[in-house]
C-alpha atoms as a PDB file:
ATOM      1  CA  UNK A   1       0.000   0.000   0.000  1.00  0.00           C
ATOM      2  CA  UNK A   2       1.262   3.398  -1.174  1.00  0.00           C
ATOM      3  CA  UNK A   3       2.323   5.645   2.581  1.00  0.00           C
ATOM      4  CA  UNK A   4       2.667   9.515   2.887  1.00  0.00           C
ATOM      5  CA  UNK A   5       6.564   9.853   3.783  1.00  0.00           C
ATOM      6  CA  UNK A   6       5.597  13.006   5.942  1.00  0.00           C
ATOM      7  CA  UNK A   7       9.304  14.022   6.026  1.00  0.00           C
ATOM      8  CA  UNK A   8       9.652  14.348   2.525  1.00  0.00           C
ATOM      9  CA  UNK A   9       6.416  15.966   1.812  1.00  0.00           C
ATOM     10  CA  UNK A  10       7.089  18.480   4.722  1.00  0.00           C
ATOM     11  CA  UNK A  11      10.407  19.398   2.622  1.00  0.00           C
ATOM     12  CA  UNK A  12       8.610  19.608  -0.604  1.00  0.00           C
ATOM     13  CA  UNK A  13       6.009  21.943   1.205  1.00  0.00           C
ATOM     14  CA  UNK A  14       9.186  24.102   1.954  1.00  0.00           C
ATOM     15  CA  UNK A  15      10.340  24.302  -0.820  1.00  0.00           C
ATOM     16  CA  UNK A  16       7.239  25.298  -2.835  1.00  0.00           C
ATOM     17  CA  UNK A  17       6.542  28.227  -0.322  1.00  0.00           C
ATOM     18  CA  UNK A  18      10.387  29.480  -1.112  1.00  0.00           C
ATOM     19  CA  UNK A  19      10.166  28.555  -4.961  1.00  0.00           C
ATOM     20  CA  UNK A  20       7.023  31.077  -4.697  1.00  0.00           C
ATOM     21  CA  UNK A  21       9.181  33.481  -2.615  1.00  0.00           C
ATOM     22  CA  UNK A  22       6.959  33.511   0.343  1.00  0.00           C
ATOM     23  CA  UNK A  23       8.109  33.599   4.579  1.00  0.00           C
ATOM     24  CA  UNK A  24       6.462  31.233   6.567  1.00  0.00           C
ATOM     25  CA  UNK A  25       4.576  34.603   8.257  1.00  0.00           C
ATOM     26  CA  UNK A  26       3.085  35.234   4.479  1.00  0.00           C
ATOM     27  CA  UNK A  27       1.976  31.339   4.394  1.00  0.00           C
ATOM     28  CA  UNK A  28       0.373  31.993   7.850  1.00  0.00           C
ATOM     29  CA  UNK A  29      -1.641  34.805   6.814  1.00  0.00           C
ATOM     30  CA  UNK A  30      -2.812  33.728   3.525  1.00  0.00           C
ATOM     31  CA  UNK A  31      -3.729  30.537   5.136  1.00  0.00           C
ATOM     32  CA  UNK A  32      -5.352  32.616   8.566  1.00  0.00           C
ATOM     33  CA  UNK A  33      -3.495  30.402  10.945  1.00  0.00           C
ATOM     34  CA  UNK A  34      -2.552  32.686  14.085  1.00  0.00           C
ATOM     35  CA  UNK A  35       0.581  31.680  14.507  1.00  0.00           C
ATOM     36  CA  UNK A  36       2.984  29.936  12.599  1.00  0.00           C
ATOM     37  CA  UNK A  37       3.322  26.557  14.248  1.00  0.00           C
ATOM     38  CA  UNK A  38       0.976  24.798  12.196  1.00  0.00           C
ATOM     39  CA  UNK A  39       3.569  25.302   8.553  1.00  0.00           C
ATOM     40  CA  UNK A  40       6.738  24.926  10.792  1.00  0.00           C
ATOM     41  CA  UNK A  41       4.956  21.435  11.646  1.00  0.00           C
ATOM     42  CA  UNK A  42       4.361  20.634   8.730  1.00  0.00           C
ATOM     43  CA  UNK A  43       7.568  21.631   7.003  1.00  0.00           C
ATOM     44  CA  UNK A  44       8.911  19.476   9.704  1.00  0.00           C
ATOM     45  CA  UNK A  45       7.120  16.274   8.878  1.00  0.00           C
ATOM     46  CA  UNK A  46       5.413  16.045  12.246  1.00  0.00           C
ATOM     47  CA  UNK A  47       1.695  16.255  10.650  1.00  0.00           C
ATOM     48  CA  UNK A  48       0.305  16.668   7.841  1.00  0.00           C
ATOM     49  CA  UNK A  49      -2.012  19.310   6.314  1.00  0.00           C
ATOM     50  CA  UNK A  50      -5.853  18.463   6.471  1.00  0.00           C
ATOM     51  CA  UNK A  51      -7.436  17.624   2.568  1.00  0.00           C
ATOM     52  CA  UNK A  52      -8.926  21.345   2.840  1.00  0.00           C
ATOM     53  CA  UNK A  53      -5.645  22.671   3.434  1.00  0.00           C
ATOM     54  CA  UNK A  54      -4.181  20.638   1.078  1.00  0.00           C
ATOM     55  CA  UNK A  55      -6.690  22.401  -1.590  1.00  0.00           C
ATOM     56  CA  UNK A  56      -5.583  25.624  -0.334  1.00  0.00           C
ATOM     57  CA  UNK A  57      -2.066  25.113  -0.580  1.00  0.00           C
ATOM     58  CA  UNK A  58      -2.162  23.730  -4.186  1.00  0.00           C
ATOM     59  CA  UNK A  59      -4.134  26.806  -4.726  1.00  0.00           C
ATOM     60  CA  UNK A  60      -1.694  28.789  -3.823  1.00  0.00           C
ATOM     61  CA  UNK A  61       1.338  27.186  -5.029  1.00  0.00           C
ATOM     62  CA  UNK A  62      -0.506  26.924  -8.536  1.00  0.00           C
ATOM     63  CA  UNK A  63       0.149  23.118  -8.302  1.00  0.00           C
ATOM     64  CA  UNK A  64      -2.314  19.775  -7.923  1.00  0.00           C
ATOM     65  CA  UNK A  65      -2.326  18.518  -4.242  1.00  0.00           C
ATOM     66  CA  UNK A  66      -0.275  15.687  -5.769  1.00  0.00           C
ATOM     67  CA  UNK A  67       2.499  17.650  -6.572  1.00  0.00           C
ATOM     68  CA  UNK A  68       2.445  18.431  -3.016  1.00  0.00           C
ATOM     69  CA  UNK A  69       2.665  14.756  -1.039  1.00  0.00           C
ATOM     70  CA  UNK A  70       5.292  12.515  -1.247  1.00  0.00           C
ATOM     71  CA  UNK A  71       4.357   8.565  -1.437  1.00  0.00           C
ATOM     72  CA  UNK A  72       6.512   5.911  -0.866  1.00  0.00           C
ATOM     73  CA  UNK A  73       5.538   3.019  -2.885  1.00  0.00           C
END
């Protein structure tokens, strides 16, 4: 069965926020998170966005939410 690696996904979230020149406190507000513990978490690997911020983030990225998790097969 295919498994989220959230390690690599969190690094491929990083690096799509800096590819689109954006600071983690730009990320927050966009997404209306209050602080930003919730993207340092998951650019960290230790969760994983929910599906509707998974929509927002491709949305914002200009991406498909595929492009955004990592599977291990």
């Amino acid at each position: 069965m295919p498994v989220i690696d959230m390690l690599s996904t969190g690094k491929n979230i990083e690096y799509l926020r800096k590819k689109n020149n954006m600071t983690v406190r730009e990320l927050q507000n966009i997404m209306g998170f209050e602080t930003p513990n919730t993207i340092y978490k998951w650019q960290h690997g230790t969760t994983l966005p929910t599906v509707d911020n998974l929509v927002v983030l491709a949305a914002i990225f200009k991406v498909k939410i595929d492009d955004i998790l990592i599977v291990e097969k």
